[in-house]
N, C-alpha and C. Protein backbone atom coordinates (compact mmCIF):
# COMPACT_ATOMS: atom_id res chain seq x y z
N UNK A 1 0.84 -1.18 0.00
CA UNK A 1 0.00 0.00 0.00
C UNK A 1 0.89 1.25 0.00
N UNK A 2 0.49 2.22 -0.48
CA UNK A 2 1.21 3.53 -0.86
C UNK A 2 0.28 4.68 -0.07
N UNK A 3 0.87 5.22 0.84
CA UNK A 3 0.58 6.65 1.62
C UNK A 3 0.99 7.76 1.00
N UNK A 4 -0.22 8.46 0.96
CA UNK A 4 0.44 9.78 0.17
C UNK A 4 -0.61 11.12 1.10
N UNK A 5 0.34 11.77 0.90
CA UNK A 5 -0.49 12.95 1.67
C UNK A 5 -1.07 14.46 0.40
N UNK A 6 -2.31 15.09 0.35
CA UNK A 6 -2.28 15.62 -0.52
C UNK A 6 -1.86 16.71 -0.28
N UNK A 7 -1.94 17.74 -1.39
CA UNK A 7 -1.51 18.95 -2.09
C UNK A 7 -2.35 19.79 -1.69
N UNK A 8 -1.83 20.88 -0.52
CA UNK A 8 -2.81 21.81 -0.62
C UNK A 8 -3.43 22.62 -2.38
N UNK A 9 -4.77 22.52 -2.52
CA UNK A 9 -5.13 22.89 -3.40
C UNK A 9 -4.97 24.49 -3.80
N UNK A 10 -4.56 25.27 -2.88
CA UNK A 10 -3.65 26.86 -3.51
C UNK A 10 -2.44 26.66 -4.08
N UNK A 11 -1.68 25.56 -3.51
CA UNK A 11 -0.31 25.06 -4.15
C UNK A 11 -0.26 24.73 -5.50
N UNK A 12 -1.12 24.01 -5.45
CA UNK A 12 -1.84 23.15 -6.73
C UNK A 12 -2.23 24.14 -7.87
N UNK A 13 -3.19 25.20 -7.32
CA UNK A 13 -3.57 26.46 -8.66
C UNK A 13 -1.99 27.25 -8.69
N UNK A 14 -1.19 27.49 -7.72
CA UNK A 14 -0.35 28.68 -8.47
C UNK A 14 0.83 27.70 -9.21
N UNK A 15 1.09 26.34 -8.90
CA UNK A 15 2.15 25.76 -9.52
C UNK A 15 1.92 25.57 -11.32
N UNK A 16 0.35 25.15 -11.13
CA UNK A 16 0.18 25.22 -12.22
C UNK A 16 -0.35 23.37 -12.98
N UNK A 17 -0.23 22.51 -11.92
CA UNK A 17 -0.20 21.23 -12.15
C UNK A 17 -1.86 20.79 -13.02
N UNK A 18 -1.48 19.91 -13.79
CA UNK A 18 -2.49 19.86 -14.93
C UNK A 18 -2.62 18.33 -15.31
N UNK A 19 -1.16 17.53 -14.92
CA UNK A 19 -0.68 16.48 -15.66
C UNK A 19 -1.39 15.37 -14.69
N UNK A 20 -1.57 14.17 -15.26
CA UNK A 20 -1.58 13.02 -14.68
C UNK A 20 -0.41 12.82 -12.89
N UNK A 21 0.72 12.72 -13.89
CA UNK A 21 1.81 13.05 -12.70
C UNK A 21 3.32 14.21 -12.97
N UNK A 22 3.21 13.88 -11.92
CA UNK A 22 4.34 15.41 -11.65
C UNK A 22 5.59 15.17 -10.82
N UNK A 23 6.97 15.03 -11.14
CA UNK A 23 8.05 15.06 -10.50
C UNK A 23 8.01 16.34 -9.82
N UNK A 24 8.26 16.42 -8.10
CA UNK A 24 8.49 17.31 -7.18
C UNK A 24 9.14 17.06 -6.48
N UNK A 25 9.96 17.81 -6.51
CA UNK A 25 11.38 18.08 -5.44
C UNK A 25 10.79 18.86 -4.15
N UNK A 26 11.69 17.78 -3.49
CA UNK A 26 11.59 18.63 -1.71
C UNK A 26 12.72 18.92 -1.06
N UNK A 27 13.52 19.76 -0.69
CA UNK A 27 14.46 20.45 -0.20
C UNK A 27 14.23 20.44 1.38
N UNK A 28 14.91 19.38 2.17
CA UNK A 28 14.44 19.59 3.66
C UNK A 28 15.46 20.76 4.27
N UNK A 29 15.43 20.11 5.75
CA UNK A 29 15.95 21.39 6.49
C UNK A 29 17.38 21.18 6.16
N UNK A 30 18.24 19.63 5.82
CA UNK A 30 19.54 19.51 6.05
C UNK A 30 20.19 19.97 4.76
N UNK A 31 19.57 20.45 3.62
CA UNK A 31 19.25 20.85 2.50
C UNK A 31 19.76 19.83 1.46
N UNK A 32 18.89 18.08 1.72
CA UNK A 32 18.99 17.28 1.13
C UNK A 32 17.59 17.23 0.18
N UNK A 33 17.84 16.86 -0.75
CA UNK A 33 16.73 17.01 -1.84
C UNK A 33 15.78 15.63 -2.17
N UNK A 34 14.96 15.57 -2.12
CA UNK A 34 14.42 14.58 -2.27
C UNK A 34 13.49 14.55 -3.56
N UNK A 35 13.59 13.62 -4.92
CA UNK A 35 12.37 13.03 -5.24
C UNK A 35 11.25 12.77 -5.32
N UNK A 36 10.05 13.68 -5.44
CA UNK A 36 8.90 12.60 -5.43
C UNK A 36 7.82 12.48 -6.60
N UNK A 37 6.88 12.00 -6.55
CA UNK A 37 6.17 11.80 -7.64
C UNK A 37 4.58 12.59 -6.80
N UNK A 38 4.17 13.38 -7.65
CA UNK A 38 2.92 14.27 -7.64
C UNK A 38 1.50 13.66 -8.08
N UNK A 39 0.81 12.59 -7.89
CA UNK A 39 -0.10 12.32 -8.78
C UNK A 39 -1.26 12.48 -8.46
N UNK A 40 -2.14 12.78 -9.59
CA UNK A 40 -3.44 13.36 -9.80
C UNK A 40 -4.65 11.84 -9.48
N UNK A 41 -6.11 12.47 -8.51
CA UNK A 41 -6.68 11.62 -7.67
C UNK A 41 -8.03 11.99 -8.48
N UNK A 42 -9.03 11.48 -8.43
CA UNK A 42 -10.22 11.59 -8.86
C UNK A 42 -10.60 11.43 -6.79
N UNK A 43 -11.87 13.05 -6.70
CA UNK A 43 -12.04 13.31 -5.22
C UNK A 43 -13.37 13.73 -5.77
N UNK A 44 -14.49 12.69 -5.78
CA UNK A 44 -15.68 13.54 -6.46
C UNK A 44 -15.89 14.16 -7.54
N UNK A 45 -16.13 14.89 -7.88
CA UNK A 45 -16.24 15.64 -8.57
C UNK A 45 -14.79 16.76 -9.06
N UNK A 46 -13.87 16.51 -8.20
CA UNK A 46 -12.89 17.54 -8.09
C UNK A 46 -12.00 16.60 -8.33
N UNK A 47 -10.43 16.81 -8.36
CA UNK A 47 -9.75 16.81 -8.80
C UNK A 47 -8.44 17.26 -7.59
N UNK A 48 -7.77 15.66 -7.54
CA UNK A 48 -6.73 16.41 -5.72
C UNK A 48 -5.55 16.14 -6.55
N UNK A 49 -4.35 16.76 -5.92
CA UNK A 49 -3.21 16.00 -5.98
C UNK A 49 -2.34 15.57 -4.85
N UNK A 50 -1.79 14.34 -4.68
CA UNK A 50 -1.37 14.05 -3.49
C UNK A 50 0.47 13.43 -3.89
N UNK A 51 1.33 13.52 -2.73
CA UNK A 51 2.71 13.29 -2.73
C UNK A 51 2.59 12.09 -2.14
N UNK A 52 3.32 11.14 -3.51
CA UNK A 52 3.82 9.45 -2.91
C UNK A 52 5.24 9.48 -1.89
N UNK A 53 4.85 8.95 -0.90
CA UNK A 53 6.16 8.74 -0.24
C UNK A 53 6.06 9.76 1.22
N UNK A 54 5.17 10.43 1.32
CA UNK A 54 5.36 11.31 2.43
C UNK A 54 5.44 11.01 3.96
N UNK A 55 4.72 9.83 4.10
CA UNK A 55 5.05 8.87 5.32
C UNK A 55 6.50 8.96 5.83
N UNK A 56 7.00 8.39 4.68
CA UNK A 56 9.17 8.03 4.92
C UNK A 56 9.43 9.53 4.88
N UNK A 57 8.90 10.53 4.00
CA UNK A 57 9.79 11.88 4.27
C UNK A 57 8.99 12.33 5.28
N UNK A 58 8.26 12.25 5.97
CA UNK A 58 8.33 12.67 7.66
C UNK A 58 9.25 11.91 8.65
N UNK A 59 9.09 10.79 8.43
CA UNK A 59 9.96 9.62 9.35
C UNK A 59 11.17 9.91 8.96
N UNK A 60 11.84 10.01 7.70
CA UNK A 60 13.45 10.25 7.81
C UNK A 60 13.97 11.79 8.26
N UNK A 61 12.92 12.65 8.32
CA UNK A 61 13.37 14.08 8.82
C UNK A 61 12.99 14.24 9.99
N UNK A 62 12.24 13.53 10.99
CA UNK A 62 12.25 13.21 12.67
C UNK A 62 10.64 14.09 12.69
N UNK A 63 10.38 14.27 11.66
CA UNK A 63 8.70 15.09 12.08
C UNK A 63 7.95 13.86 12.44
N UNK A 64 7.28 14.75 12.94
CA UNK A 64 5.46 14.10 13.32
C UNK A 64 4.50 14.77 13.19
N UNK A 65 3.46 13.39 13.40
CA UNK A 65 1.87 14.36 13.21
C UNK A 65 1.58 15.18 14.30
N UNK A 66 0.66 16.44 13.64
CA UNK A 66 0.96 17.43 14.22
C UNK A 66 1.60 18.62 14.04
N UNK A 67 2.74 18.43 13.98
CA UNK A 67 3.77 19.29 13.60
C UNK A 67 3.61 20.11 12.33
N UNK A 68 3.68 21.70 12.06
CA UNK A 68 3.90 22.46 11.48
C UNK A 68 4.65 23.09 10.63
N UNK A 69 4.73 22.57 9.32
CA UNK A 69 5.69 22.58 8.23
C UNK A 69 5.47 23.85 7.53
N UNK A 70 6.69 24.47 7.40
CA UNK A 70 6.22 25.96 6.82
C UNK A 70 7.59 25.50 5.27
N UNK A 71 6.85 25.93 4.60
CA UNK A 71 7.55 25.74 2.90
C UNK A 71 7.44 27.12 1.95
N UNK A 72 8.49 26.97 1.26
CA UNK A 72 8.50 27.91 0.00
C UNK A 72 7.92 27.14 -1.00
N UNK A 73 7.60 27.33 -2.17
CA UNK A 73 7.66 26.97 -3.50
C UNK A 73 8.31 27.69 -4.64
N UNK A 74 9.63 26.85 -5.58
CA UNK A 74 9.67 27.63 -6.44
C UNK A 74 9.25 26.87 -8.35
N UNK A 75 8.73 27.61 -8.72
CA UNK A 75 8.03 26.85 -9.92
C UNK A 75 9.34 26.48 -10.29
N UNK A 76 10.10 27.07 -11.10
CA UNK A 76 11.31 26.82 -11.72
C UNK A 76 11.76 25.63 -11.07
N UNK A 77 11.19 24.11 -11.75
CA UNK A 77 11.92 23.30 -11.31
C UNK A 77 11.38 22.16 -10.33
N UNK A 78 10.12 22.69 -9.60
CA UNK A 78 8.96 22.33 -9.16
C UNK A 78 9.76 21.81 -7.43
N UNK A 79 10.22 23.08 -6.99
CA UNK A 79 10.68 22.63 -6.19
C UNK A 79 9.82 23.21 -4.72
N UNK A 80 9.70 22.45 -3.81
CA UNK A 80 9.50 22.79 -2.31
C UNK A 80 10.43 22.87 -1.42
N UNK A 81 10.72 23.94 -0.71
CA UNK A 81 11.74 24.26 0.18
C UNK A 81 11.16 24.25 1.68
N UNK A 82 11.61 23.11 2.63
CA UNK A 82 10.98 23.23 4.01
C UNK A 82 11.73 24.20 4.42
N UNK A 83 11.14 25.26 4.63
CA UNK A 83 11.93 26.11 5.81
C UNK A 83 12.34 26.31 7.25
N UNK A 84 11.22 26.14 7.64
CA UNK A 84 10.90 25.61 9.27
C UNK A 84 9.97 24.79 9.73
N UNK A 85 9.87 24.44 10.84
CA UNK A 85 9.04 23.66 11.51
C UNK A 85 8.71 23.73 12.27
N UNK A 86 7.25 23.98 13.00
CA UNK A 86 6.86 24.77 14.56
C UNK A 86 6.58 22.81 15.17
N UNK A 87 7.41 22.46 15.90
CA UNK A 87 7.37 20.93 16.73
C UNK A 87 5.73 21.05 17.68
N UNK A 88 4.80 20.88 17.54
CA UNK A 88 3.71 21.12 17.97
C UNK A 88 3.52 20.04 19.30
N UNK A 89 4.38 18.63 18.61
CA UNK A 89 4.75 17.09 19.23
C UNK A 89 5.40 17.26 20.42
N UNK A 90 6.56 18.20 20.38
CA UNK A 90 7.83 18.24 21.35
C UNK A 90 7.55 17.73 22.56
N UNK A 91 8.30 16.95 22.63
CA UNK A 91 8.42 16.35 24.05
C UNK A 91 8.64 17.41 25.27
């Protein structure tokens, strides 16, 4: 089974995504880049997009649920930049 978490849908209108699927880069905090694949969901009537793999890129960057991910986007390249993280979890 494949976990994917979706795409906020403002992300989604300014990036511009249209396609079936979509290579997206994620830039964490250690400014290691990651891979992923973008793909398009039938949600009713609408139309989602959700990121394969997001389970392992929370688990390999020590987040949790909960926790508050603040990101850039830059089209050029379709990249996401985590910037910070408000630990909501913290022990």
């Amino acid at each position: 089974m494949v976990f994917m978490q979706r795409m906020p849908i403002n992300v989604v209108r300014f990036a511009g995504f249209r396609n079936k699927v979509h290579e997206l880069k994620v830039l964490n905090l250690n400014g290691k880049t990651i891979n992923m694949n973008l793909r398009r969901q039938k949600h009713g009537d609408d139309v989602r997009y959700a990121i394969e793999g997001w389970p392992k890129f929370m688990k390999d960057n020590g987040l949790r649920l909960g926790d508050k991910l603040h990101f850039t986007y830059e089209s050029a390249g379709n990249l996401m930049i985590l910037t910070h993280v408000d630990g909501v979890n913290a022990d």
